[in-house]
Protein backbone atom coordinates (compact mmCIF):
# COMPACT_ATOMS: atom_id res chain seq x y z
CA UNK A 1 11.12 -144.44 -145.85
CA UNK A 2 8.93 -146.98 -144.30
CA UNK A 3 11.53 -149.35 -142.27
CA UNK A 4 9.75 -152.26 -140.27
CA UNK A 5 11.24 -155.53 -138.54
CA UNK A 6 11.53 -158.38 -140.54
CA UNK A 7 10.07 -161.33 -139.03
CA UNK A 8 8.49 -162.39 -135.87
CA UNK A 9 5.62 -164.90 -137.91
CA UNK A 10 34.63 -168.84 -143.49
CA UNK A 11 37.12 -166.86 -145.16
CA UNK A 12 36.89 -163.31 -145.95
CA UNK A 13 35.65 -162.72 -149.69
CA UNK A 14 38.81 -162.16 -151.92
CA UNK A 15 39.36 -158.97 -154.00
CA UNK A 16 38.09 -160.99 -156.87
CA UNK A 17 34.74 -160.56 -158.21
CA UNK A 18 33.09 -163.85 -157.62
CA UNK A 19 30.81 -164.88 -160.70
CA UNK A 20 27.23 -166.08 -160.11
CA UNK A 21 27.73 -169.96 -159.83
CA UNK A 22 24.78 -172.06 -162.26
CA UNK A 23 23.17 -173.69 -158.84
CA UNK A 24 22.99 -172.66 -155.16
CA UNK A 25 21.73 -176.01 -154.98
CA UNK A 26 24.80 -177.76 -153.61
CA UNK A 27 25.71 -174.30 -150.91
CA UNK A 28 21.41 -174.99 -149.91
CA UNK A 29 22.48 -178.03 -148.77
CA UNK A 30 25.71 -177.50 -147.37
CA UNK A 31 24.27 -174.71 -145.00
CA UNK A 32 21.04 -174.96 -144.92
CA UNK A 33 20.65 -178.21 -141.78
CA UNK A 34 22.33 -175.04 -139.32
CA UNK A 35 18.98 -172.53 -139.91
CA UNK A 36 16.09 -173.06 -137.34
CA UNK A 37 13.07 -172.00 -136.85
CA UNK A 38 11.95 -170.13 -133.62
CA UNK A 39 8.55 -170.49 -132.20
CA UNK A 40 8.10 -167.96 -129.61
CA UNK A 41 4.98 -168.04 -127.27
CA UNK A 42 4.73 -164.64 -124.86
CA UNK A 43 1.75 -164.40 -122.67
CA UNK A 44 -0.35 -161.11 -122.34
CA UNK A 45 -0.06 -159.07 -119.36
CA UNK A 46 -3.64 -158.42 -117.13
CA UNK A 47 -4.84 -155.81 -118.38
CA UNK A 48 -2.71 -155.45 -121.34
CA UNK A 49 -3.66 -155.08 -124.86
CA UNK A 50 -2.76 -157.51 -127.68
CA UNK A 51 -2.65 -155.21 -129.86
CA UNK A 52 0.92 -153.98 -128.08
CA UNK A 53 2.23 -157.21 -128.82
CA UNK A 54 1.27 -157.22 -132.44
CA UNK A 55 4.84 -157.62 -134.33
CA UNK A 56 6.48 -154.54 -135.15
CA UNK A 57 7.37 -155.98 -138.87
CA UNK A 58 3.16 -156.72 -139.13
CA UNK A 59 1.82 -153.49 -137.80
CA UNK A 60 0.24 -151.45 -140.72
CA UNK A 61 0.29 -154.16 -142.67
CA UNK A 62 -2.25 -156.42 -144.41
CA UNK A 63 -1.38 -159.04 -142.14
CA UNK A 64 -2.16 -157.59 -139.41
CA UNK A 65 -6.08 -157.81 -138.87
CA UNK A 66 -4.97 -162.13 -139.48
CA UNK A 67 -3.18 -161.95 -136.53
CA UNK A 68 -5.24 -160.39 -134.53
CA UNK A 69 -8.08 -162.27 -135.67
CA UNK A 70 -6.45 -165.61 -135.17
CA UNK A 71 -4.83 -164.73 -131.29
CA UNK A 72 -7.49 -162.23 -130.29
CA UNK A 73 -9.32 -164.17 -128.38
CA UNK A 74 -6.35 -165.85 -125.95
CA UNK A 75 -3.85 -164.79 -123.46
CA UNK A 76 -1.40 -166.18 -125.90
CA UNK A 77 0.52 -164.85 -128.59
CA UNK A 78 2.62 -166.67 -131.01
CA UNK A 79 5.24 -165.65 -133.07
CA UNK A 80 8.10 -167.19 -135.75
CA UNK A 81 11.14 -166.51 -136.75
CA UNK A 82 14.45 -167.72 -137.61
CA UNK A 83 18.00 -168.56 -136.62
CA UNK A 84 21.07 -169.93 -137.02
CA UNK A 85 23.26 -172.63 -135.55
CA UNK A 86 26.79 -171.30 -134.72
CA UNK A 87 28.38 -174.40 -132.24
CA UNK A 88 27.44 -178.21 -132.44
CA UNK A 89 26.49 -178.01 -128.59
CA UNK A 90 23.93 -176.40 -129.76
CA UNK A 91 24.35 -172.35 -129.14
CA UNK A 92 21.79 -170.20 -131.41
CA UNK A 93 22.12 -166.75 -132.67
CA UNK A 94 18.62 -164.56 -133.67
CA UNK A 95 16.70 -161.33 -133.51
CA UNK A 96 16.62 -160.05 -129.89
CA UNK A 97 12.81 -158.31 -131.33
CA UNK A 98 12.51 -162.55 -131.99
CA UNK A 99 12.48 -163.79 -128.40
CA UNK A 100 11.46 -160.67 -126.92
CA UNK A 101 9.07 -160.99 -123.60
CA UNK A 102 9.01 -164.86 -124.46
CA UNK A 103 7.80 -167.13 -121.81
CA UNK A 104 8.51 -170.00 -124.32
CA UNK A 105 11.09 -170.78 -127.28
CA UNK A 106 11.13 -173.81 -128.76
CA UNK A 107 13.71 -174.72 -131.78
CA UNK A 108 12.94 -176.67 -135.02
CA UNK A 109 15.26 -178.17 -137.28
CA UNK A 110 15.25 -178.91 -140.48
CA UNK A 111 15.12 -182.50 -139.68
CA UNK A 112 12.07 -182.45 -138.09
CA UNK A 113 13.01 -182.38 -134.68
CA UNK A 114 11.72 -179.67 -132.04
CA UNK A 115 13.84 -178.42 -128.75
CA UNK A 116 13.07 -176.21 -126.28
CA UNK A 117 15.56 -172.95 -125.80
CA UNK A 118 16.84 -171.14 -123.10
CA UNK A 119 18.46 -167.42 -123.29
CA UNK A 120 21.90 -167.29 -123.08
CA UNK A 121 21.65 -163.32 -123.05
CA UNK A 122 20.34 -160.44 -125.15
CA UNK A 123 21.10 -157.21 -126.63
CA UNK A 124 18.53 -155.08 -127.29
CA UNK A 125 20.63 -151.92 -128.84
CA UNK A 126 22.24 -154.20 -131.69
CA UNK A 127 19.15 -156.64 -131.62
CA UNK A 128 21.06 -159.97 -131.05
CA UNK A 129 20.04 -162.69 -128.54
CA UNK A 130 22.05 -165.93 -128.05
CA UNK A 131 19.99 -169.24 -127.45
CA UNK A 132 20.71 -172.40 -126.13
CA UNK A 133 19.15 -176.31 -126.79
CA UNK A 134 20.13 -179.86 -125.56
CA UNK A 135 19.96 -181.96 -128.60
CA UNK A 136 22.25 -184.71 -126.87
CA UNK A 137 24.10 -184.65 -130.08
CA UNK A 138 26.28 -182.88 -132.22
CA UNK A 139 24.17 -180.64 -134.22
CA UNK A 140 25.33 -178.66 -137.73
CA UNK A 141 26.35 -175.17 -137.75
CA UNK A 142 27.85 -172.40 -139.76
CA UNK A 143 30.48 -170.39 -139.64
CA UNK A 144 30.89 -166.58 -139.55
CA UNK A 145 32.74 -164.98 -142.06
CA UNK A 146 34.08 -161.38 -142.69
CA UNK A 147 31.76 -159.03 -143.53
CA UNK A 148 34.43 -156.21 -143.71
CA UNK A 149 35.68 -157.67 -146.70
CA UNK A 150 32.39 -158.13 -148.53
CA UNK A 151 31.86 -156.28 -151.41
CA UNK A 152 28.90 -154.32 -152.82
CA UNK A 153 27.47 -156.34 -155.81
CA UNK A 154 28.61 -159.69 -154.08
CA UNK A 155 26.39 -162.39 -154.81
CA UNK A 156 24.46 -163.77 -151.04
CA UNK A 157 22.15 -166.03 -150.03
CA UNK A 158 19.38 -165.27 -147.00
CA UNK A 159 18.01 -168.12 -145.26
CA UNK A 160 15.02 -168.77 -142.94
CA UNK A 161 11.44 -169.13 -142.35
CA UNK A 162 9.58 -166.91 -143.92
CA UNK A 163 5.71 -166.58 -143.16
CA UNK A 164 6.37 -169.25 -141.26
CA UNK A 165 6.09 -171.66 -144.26
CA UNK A 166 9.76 -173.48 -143.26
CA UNK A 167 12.59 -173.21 -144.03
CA UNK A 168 13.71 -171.37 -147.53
CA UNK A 169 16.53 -169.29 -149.31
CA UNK A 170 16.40 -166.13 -151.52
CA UNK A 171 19.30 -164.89 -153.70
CA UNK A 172 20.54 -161.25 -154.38
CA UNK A 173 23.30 -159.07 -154.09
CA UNK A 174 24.95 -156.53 -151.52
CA UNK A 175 23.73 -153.56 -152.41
CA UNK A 176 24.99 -150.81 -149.91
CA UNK A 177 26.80 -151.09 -146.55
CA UNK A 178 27.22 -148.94 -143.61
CA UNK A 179 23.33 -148.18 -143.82
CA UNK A 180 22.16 -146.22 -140.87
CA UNK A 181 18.40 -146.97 -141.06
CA UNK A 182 17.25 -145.27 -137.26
CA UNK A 183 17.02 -148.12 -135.85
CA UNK A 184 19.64 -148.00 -132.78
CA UNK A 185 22.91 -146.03 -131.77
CA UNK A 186 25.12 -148.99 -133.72
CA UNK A 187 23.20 -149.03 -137.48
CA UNK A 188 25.89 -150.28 -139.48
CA UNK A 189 23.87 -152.64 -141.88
CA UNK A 190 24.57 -154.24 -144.71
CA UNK A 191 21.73 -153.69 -147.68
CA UNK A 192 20.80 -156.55 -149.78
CA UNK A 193 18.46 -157.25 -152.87
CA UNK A 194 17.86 -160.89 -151.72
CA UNK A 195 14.22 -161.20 -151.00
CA UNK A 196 13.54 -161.39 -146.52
CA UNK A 197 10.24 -160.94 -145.11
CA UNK A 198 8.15 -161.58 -142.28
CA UNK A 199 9.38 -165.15 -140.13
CA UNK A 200 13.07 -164.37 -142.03
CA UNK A 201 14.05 -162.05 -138.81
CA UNK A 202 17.53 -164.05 -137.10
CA UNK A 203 18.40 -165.94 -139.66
CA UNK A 204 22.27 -165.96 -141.70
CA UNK A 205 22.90 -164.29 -144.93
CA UNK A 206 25.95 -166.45 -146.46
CA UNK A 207 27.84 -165.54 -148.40
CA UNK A 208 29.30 -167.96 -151.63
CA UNK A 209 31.93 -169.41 -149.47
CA UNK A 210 28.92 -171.16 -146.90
CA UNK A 211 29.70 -168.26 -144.16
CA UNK A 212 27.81 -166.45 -142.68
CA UNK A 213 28.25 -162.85 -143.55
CA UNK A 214 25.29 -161.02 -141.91
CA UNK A 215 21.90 -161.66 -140.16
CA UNK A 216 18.79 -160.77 -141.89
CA UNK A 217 17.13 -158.19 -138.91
CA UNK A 218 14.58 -155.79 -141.02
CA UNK A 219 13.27 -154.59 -144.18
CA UNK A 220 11.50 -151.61 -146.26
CA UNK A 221 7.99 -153.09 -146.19
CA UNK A 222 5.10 -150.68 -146.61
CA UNK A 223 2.98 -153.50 -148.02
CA UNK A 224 3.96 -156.04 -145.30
CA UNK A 225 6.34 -158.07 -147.80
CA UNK A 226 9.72 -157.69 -149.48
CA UNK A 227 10.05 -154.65 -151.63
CA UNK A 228 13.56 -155.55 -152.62
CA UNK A 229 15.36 -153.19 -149.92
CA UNK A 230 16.61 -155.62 -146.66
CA UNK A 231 18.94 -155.33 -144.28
CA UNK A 232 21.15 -157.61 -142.17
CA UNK A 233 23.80 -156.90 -139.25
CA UNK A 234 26.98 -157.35 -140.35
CA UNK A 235 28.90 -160.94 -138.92
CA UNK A 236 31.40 -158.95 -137.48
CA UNK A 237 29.24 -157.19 -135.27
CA UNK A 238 27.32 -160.18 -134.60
CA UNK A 239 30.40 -161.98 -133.72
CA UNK A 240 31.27 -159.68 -131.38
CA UNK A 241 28.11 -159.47 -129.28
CA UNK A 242 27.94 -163.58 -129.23
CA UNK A 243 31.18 -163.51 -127.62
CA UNK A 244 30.27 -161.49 -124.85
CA UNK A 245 26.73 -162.46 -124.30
CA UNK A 246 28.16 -165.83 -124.55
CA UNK A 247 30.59 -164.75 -121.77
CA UNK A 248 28.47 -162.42 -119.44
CA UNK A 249 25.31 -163.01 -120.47
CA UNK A 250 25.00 -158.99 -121.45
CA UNK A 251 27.00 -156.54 -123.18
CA UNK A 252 29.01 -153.92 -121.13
CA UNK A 253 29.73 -150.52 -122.49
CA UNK A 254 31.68 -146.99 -121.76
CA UNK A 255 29.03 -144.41 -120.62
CA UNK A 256 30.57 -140.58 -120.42
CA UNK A 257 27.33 -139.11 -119.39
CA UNK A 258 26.49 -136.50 -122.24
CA UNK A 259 24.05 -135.42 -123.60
CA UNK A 260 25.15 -133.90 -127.21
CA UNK A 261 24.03 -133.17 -130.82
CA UNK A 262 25.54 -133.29 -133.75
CA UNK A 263 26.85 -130.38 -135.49
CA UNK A 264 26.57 -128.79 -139.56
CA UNK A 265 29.69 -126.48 -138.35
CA UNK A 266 31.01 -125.57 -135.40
CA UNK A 267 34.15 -123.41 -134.20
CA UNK A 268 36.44 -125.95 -134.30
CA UNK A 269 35.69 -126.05 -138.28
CA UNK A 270 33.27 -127.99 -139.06
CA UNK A 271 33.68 -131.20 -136.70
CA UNK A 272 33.20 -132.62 -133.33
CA UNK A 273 29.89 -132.85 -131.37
CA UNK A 274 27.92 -130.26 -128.91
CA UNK A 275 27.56 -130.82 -125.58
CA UNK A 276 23.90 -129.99 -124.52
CA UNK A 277 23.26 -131.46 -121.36
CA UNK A 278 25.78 -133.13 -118.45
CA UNK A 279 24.77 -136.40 -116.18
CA UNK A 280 25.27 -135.18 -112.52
CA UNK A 281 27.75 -137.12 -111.08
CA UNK A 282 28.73 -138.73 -114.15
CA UNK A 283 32.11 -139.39 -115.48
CA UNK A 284 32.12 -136.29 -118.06
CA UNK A 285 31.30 -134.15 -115.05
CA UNK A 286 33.90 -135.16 -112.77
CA UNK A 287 36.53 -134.59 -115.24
CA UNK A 288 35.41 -130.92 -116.06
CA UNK A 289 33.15 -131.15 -119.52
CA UNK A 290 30.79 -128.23 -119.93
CA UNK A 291 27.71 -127.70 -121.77
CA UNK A 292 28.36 -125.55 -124.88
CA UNK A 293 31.64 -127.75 -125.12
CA UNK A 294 32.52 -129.35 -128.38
CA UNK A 295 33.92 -132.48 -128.03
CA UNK A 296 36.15 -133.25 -130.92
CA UNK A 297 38.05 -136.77 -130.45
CA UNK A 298 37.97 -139.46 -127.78
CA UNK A 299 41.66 -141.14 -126.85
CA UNK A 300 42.88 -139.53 -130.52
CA UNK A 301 40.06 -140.99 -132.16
CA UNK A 302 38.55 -138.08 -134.40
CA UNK A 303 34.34 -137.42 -133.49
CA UNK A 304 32.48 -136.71 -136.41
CA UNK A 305 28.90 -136.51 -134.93
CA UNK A 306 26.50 -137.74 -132.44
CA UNK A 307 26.27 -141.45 -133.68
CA UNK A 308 30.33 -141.26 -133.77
CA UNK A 309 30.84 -140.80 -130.58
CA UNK A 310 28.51 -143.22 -129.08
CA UNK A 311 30.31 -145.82 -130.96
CA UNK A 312 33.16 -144.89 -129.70
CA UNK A 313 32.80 -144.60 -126.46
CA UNK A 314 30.50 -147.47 -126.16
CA UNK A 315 33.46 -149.89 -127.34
CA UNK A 316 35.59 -148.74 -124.31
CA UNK A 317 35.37 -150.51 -121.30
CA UNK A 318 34.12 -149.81 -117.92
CA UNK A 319 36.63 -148.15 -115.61
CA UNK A 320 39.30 -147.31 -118.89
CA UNK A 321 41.08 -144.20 -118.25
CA UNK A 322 40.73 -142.02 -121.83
CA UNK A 323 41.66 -138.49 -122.55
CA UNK A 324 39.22 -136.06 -124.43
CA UNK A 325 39.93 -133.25 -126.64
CA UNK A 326 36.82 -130.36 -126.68
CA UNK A 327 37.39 -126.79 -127.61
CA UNK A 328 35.75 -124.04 -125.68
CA UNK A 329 35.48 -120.42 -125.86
CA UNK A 330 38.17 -120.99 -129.15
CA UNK A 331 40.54 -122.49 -126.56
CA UNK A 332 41.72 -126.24 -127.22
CA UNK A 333 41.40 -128.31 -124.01
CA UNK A 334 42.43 -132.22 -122.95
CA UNK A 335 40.55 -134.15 -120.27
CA UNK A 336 41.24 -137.16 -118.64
CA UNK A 337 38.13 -138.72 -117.96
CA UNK A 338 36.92 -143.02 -116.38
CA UNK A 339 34.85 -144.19 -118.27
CA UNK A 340 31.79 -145.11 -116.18
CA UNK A 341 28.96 -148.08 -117.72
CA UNK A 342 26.35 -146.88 -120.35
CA UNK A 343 22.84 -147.43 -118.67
CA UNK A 344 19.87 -148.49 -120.14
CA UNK A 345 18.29 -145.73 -122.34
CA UNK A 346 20.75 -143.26 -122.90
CA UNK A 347 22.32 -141.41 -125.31
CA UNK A 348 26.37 -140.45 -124.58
């Protein structure tokens, strides 16, 4: 499967199927003054190639030789994409792969006006970057809604700029969730029919209700367009991150300091996750994990495999005092272990 980025260029749903209405028309309108468009401008490094800078989303594609012919020539390069609106002072979620190694963001609205942004903070492992504008003014936003709830086969709508042409929607359905596309340690996505393609990148997926239920991030594209096959990060997750990037400006996690693999079957039947490798001086050393150990559960919390336990342990916080369970040599053992912070770049 050919998986590229997207773009550069409420209430919880009831238990109640909820029937295809005969207009988006008035929902357009209701939501669509919160979606932006982002103008990024990034400047290339002496020495560096433009070619490294070519969106990920464009790469391969039969857009690609436009690009370059268009910035080839310049130290500049300039890329779009979208986002929403989530408070009326004027904070912005997108992409993180959106504002990337920007030296310049500037905002547009749908009513014409243009503001420069500032980064609030970034994530690159879930791919969500908070921005910030001074409009002076309130400013329209939307709200997130539950994407636990949401069904497969629930009607949404995706919003944002694709090719850069302005602002626009697409209709479709859910059509998987939980989609783990190798993309990061936290693929959760949701998988939608509603056509996103290049320039959509950042911006909301609503659902019927005017919520936003997900943020369009990437797509199947081995053409360079929508195939039918997108995927957006889940509002819950999105929420999440906001708050904290909102709050810190960066996201903290739990780091044991493991290397590990998941496992087909192991001796404590079929579960848990090898142990291949241990951080020196990490937390999982000092509290006695071995390689060859299979680490089975995490404060009670059953490990199913690799991406399981990063999860996991990730969502603990720095300095929390948890107690693993890993069998060894057929013996069951617990081990208290602090939780040190997850660096840059690593696995466990």
């Amino acid at each position: 499967m050919f998986v590229l980025l997207a773009l550069s260029l409420a209430a919880p749903f009831t238990a109640a199927a909820q029937p295809m209405p005969g207009s988006f028309a008035p929902l357009v309108r209701r939501v669509l003054p919160a979606v932006v468009n982002i103008a990024v401008t990034a400047v290339v490094n002496s020495g560096g190639n433009i070619t490294d800078l070519l969106p990920p989303e464009l790469r391969g594609s039969p857009f690609a030789q436009e690009f370059l012919r268009h910035f080839g020539g310049t130290e500049q390069v300039r890329a779009v994409g979208s986002g929403f609106v989530i408070a009326p002072s004027g904070v912005i979620v997108t992409n993180n792969h959106v504002i990337r190694n920007a030296t310049r963001i500037v905002v547009s609205f749908s009513d014409g006006r243009t503001l420069p942004a500032r980064v609030l903070g970034a994530d690159p492992l879930t791919d969500i970057a908070v921005l910030k504008v001074d409009a002076g003014r309130s400013l329209p936003y939307a709200q997130f809604g539950n994407s636990n709830a949401v069904q497969v086969g629930d009607w949404v709508l995706a919003a944002g700029d694709p090719f850069g042409l302005g602002g626009s929607v697409t209709a479709g359905i859910v059509s998987a969730k939980g989609r783990d596309i190798g993309d990061g340690p936290f693929d959760r996505f949701l998988q939608i029919d509603a056509p996103i393609n290049p320039g959509n990148s950042g911006g909301p997926l609503f659902d019927l209700r005017g919520q936003v239920i997900g943020m369009n991030t990437a797509i199947v594209a081995p053409g360079g367009g929508s195939v039918g096959i997108g995927f957006a990060i889940p509002s819950d997750t999105v929420r999440r991150i906001v708050a904290e990037l909102r709050a810190h400006g960066h996201i903290r996690r739990g780091w044991l300091g493991v290397a590990i693999e998941s496992l087909a079957g192991s001796p404590s039947g079929n579960e848990g996750v090898l142990v291949t490798g241990i951080a020196p001086g990490g937390p999982a050393s000092a509290a006695g994990v071995q390689p060859g150990d299979v680490l089975v559960s995490v404060n009670g919390r059953h490990i199913a495999d690799a991406s399981g336990l990063i999860r996991a342990v990730a969502a603990l916080p720095p300095g929390a005092r948890v107690n693993l369970v890993v069998h060894r040599n057929g013996e069951r053992l617990e081990l208290p272990v602090t939780v040190g912070e997850r660096p840059a770049n690593t696995q466990g």
